[in-house]
PDB file of N, CA and C in Angstrom:
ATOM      1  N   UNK A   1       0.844  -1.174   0.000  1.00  0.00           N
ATOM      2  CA  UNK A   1       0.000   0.000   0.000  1.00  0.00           C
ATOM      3  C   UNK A   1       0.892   1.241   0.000  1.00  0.00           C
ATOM      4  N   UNK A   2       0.352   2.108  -0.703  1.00  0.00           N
ATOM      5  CA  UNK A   2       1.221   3.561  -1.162  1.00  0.00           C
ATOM      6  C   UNK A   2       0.735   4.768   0.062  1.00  0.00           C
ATOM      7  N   UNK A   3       1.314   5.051   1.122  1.00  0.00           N
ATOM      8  CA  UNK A   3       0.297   6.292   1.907  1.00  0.00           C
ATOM      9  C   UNK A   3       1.498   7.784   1.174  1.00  0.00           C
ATOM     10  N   UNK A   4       0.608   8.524   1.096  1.00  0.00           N
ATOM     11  CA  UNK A   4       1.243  10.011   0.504  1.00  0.00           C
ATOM     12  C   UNK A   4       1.376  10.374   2.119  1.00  0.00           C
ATOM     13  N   UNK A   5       2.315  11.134   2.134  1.00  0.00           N
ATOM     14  CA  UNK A   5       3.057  12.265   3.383  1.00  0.00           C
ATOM     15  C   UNK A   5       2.304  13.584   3.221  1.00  0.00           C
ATOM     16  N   UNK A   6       1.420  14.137   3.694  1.00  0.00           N
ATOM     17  CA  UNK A   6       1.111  15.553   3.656  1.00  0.00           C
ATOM     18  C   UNK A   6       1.150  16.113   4.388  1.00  0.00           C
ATOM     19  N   UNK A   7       1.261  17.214   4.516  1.00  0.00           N
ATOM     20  CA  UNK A   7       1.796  18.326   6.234  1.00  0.00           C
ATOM     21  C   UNK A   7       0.767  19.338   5.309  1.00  0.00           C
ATOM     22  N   UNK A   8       0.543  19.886   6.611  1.00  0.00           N
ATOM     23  CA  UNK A   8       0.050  21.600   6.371  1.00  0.00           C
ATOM     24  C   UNK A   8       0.248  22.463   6.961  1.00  0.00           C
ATOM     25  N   UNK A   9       0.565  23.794   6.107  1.00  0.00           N
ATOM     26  CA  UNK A   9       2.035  25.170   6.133  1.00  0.00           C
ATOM     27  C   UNK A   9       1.331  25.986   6.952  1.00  0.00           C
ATOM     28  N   UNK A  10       1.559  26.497   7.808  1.00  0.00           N
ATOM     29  CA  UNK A  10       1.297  27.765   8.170  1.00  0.00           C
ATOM     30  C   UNK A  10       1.535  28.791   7.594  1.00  0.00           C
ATOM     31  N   UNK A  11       0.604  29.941   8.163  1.00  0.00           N
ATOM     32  CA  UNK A  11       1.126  31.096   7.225  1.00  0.00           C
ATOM     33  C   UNK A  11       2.399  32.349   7.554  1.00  0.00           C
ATOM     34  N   UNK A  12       2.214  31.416   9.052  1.00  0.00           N
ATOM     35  CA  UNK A  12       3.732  31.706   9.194  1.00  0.00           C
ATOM     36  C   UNK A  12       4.809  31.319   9.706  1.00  0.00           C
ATOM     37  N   UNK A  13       4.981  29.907   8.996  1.00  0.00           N
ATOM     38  CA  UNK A  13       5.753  28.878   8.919  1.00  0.00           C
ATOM     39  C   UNK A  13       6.592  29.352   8.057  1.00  0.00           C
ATOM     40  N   UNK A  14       8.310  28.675   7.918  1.00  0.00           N
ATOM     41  CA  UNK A  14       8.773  29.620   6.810  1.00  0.00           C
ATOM     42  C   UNK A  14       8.940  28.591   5.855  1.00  0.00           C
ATOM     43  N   UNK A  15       8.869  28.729   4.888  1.00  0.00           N
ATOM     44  CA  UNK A  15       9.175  27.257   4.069  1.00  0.00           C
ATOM     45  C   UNK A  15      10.116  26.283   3.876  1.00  0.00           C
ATOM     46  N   UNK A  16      11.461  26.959   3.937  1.00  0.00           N
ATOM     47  CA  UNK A  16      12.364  25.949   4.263  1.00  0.00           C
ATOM     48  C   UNK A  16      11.787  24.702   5.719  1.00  0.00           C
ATOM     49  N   UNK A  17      11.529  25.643   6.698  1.00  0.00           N
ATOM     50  CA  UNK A  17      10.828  24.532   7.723  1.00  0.00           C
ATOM     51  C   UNK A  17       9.812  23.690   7.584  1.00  0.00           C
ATOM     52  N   UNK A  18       9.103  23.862   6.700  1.00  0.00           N
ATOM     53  CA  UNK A  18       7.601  23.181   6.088  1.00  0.00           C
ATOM     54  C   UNK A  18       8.725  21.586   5.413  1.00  0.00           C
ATOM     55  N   UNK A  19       9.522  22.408   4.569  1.00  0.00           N
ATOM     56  CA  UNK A  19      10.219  21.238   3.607  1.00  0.00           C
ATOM     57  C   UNK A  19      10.801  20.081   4.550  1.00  0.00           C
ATOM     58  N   UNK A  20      11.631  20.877   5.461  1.00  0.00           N
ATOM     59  CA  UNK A  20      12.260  19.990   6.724  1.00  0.00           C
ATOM     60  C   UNK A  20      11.225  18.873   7.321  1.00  0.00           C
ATOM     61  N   UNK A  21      10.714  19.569   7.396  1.00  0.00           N
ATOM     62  CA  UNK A  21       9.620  18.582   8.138  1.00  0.00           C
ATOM     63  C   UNK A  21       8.901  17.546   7.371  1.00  0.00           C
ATOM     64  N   UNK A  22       8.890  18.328   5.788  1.00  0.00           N
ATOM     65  CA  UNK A  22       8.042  16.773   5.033  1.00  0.00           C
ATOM     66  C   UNK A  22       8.716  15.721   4.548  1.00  0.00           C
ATOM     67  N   UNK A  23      10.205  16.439   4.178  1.00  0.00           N
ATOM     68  CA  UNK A  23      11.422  15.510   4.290  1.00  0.00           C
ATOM     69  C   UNK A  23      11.852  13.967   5.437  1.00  0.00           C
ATOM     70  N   UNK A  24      11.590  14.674   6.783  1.00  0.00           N
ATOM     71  CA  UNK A  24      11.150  14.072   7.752  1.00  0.00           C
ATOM     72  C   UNK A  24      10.284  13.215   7.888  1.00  0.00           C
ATOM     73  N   UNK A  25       9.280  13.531   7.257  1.00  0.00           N
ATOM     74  CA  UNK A  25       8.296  12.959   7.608  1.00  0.00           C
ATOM     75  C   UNK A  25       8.309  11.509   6.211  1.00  0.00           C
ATOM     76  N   UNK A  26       8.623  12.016   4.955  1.00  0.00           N
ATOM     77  CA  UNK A  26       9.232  10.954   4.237  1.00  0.00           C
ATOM     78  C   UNK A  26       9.461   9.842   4.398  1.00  0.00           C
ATOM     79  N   UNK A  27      10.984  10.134   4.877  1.00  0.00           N
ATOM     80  CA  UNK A  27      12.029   9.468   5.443  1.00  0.00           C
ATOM     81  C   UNK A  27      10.728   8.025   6.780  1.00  0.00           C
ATOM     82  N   UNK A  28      10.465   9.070   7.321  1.00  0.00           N
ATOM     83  CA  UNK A  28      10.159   7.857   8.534  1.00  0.00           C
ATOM     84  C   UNK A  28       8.888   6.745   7.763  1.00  0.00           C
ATOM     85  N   UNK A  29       8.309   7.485   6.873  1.00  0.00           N
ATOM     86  CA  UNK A  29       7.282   6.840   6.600  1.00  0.00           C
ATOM     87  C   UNK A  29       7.989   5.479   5.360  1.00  0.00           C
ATOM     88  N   UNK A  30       9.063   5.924   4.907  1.00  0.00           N
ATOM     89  CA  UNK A  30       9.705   5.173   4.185  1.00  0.00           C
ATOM     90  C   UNK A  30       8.872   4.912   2.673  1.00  0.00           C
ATOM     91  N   UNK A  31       8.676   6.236   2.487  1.00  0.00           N
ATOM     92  CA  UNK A  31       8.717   5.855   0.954  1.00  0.00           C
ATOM     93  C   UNK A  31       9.548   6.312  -0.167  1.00  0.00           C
ATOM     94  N   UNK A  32      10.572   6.694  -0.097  1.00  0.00           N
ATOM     95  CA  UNK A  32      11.750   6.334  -0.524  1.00  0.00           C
ATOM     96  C   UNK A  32      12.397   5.198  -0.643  1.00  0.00           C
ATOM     97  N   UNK A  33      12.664   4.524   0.261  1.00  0.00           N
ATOM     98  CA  UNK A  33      13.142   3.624   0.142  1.00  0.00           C
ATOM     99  C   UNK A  33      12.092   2.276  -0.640  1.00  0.00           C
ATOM    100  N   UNK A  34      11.261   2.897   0.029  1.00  0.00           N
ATOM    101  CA  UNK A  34       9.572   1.468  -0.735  1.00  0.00           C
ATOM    102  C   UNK A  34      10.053   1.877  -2.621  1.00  0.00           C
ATOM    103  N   UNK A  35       9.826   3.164  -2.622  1.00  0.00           N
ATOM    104  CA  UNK A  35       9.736   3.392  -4.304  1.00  0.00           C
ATOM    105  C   UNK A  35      11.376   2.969  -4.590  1.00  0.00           C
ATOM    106  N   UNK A  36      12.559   3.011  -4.094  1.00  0.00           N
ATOM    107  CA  UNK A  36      13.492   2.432  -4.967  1.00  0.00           C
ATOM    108  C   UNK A  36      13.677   1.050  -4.739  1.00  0.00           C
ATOM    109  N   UNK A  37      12.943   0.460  -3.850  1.00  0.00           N
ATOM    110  CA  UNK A  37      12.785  -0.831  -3.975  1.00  0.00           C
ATOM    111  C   UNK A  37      12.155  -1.708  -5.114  1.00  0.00           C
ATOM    112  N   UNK A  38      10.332  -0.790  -5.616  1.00  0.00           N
ATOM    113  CA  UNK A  38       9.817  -1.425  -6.959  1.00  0.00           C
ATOM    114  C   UNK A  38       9.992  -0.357  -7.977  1.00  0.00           C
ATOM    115  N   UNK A  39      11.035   0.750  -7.407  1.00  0.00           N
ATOM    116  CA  UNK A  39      11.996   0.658  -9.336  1.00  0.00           C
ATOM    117  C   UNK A  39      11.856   0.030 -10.161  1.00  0.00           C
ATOM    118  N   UNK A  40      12.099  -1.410 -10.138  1.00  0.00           N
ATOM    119  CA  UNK A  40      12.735  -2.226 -11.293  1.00  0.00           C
ATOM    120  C   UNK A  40      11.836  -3.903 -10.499  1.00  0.00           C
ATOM    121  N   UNK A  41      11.453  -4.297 -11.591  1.00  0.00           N
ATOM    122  CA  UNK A  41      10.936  -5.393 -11.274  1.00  0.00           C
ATOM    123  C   UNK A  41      12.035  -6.501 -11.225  1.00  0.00           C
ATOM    124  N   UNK A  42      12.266  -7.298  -9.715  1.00  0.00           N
ATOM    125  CA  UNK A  42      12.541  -7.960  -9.366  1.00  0.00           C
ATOM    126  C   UNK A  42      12.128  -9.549  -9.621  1.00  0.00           C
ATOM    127  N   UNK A  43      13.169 -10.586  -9.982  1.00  0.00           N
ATOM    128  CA  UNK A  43      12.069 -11.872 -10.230  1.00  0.00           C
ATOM    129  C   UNK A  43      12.370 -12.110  -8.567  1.00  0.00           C
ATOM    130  N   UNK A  44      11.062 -13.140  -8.535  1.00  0.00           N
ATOM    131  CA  UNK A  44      10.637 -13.353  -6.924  1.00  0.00           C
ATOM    132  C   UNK A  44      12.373 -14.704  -6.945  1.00  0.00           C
ATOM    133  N   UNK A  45      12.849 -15.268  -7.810  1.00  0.00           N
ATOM    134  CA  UNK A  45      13.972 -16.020  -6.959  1.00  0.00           C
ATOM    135  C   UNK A  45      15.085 -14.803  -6.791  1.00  0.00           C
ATOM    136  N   UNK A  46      14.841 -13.913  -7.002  1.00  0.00           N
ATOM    137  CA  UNK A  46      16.319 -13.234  -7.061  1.00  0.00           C
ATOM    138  C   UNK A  46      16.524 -12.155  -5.721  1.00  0.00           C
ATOM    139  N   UNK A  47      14.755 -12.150  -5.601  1.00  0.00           N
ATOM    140  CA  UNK A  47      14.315 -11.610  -4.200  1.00  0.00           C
ATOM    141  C   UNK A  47      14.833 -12.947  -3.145  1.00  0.00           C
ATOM    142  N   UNK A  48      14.347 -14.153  -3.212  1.00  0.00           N
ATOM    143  CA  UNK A  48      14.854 -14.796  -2.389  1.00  0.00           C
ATOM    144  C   UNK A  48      16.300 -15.249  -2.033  1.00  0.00           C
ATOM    145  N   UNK A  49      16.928 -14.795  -3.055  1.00  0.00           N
ATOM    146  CA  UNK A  49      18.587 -15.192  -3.031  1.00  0.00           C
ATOM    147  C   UNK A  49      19.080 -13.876  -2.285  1.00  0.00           C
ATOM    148  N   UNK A  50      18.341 -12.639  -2.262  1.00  0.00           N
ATOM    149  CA  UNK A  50      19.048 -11.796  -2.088  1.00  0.00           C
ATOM    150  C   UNK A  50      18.838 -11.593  -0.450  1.00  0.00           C
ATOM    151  N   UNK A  51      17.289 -12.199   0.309  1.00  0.00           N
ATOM    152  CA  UNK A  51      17.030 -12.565   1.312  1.00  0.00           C
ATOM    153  C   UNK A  51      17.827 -13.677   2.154  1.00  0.00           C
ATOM    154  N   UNK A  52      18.267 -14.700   1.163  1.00  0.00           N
ATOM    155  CA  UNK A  52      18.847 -15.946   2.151  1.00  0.00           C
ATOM    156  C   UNK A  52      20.321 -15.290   2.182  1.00  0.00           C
ATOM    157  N   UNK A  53      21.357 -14.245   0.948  1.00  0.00           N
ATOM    158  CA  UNK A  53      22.147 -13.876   1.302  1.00  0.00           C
ATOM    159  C   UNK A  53      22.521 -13.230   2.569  1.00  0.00           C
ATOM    160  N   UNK A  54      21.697 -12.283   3.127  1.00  0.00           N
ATOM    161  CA  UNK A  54      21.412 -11.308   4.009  1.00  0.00           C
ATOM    162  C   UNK A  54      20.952 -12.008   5.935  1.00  0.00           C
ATOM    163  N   UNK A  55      20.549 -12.987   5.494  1.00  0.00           N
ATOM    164  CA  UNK A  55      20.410 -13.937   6.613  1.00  0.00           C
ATOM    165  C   UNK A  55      21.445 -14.658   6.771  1.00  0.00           C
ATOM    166  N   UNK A  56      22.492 -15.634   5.678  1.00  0.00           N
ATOM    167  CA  UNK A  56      23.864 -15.602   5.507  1.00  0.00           C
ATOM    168  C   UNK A  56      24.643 -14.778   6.234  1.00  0.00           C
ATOM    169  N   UNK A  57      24.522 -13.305   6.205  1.00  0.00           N
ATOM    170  CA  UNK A  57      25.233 -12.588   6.568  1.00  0.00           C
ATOM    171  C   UNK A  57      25.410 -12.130   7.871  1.00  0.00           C
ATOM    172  N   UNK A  58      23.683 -12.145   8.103  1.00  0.00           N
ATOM    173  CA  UNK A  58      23.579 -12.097   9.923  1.00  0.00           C
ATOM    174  C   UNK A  58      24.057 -12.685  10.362  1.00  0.00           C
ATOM    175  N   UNK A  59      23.981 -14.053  10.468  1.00  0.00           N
ATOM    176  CA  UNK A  59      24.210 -15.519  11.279  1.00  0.00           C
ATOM    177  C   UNK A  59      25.832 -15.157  11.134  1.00  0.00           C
ATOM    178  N   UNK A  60      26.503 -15.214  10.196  1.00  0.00           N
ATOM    179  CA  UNK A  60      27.728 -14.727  10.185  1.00  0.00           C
ATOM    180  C   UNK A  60      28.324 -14.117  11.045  1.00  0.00           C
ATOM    181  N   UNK A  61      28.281 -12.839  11.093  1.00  0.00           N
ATOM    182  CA  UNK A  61      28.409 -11.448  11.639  1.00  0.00           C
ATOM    183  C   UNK A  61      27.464 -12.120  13.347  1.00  0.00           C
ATOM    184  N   UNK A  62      26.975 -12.750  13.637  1.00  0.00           N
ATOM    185  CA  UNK A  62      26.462 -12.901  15.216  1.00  0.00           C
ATOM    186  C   UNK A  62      27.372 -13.941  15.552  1.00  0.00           C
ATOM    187  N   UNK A  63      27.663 -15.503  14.965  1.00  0.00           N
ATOM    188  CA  UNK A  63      28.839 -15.895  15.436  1.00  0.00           C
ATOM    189  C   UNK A  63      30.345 -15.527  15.588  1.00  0.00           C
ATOM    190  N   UNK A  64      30.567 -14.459  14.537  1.00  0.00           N
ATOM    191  CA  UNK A  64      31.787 -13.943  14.618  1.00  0.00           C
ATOM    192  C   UNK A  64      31.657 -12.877  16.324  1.00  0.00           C
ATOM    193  N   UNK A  65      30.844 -12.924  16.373  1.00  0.00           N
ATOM    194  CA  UNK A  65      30.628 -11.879  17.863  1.00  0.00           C
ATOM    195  C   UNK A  65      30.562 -12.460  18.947  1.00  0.00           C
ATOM    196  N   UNK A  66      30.042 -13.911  19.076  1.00  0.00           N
ATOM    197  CA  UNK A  66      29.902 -14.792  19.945  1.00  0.00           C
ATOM    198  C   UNK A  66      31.529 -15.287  19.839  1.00  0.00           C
ATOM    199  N   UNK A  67      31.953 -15.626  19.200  1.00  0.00           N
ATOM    200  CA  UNK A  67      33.268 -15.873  19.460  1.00  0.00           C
ATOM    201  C   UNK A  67      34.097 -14.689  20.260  1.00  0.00           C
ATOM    202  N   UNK A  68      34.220 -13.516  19.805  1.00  0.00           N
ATOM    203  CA  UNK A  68      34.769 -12.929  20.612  1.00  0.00           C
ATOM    204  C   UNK A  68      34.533 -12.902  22.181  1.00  0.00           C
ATOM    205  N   UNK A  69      33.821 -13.116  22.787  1.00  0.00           N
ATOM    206  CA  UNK A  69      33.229 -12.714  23.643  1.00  0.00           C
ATOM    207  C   UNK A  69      33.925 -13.403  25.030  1.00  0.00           C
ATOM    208  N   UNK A  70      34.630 -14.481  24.290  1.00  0.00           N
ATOM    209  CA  UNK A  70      35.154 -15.581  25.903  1.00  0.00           C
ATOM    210  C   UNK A  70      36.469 -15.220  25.815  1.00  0.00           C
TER     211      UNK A  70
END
Protein backbone atom coordinates (compact mmCIF):
# COMPACT_ATOMS: atom_id res chain seq x y z
CA UNK A 1 0.00 0.00 0.00
CA UNK A 2 1.22 3.56 -1.16
CA UNK A 3 0.30 6.29 1.91
CA UNK A 4 1.24 10.01 0.50
CA UNK A 5 3.06 12.26 3.38
CA UNK A 6 1.11 15.55 3.66
CA UNK A 7 1.80 18.33 6.23
CA UNK A 8 0.05 21.60 6.37
CA UNK A 9 2.04 25.17 6.13
CA UNK A 10 1.30 27.77 8.17
CA UNK A 11 1.13 31.10 7.22
CA UNK A 12 3.73 31.71 9.19
CA UNK A 13 5.75 28.88 8.92
CA UNK A 14 8.77 29.62 6.81
CA UNK A 15 9.17 27.26 4.07
CA UNK A 16 12.36 25.95 4.26
CA UNK A 17 10.83 24.53 7.72
CA UNK A 18 7.60 23.18 6.09
CA UNK A 19 10.22 21.24 3.61
CA UNK A 20 12.26 19.99 6.72
CA UNK A 21 9.62 18.58 8.14
CA UNK A 22 8.04 16.77 5.03
CA UNK A 23 11.42 15.51 4.29
CA UNK A 24 11.15 14.07 7.75
CA UNK A 25 8.30 12.96 7.61
CA UNK A 26 9.23 10.95 4.24
CA UNK A 27 12.03 9.47 5.44
CA UNK A 28 10.16 7.86 8.53
CA UNK A 29 7.28 6.84 6.60
CA UNK A 30 9.70 5.17 4.19
CA UNK A 31 8.72 5.86 0.95
CA UNK A 32 11.75 6.33 -0.52
CA UNK A 33 13.14 3.62 0.14
CA UNK A 34 9.57 1.47 -0.74
CA UNK A 35 9.74 3.39 -4.30
CA UNK A 36 13.49 2.43 -4.97
CA UNK A 37 12.78 -0.83 -3.98
CA UNK A 38 9.82 -1.43 -6.96
CA UNK A 39 12.00 0.66 -9.34
CA UNK A 40 12.74 -2.23 -11.29
CA UNK A 41 10.94 -5.39 -11.27
CA UNK A 42 12.54 -7.96 -9.37
CA UNK A 43 12.07 -11.87 -10.23
CA UNK A 44 10.64 -13.35 -6.92
CA UNK A 45 13.97 -16.02 -6.96
CA UNK A 46 16.32 -13.23 -7.06
CA UNK A 47 14.32 -11.61 -4.20
CA UNK A 48 14.85 -14.80 -2.39
CA UNK A 49 18.59 -15.19 -3.03
CA UNK A 50 19.05 -11.80 -2.09
CA UNK A 51 17.03 -12.56 1.31
CA UNK A 52 18.85 -15.95 2.15
CA UNK A 53 22.15 -13.88 1.30
CA UNK A 54 21.41 -11.31 4.01
CA UNK A 55 20.41 -13.94 6.61
CA UNK A 56 23.86 -15.60 5.51
CA UNK A 57 25.23 -12.59 6.57
CA UNK A 58 23.58 -12.10 9.92
CA UNK A 59 24.21 -15.52 11.28
CA UNK A 60 27.73 -14.73 10.18
CA UNK A 61 28.41 -11.45 11.64
CA UNK A 62 26.46 -12.90 15.22
CA UNK A 63 28.84 -15.89 15.44
CA UNK A 64 31.79 -13.94 14.62
CA UNK A 65 30.63 -11.88 17.86
CA UNK A 66 29.90 -14.79 19.94
CA UNK A 67 33.27 -15.87 19.46
CA UNK A 68 34.77 -12.93 20.61
CA UNK A 69 33.23 -12.71 23.64
CA UNK A 70 35.15 -15.58 25.90
Amino acid sequence: MISLAHIIVDDNEALEKAIKRFKRMVEKEGIIREYKKREYYEKPSTILNRKKKAMQRKLLKKTRKGKSDF
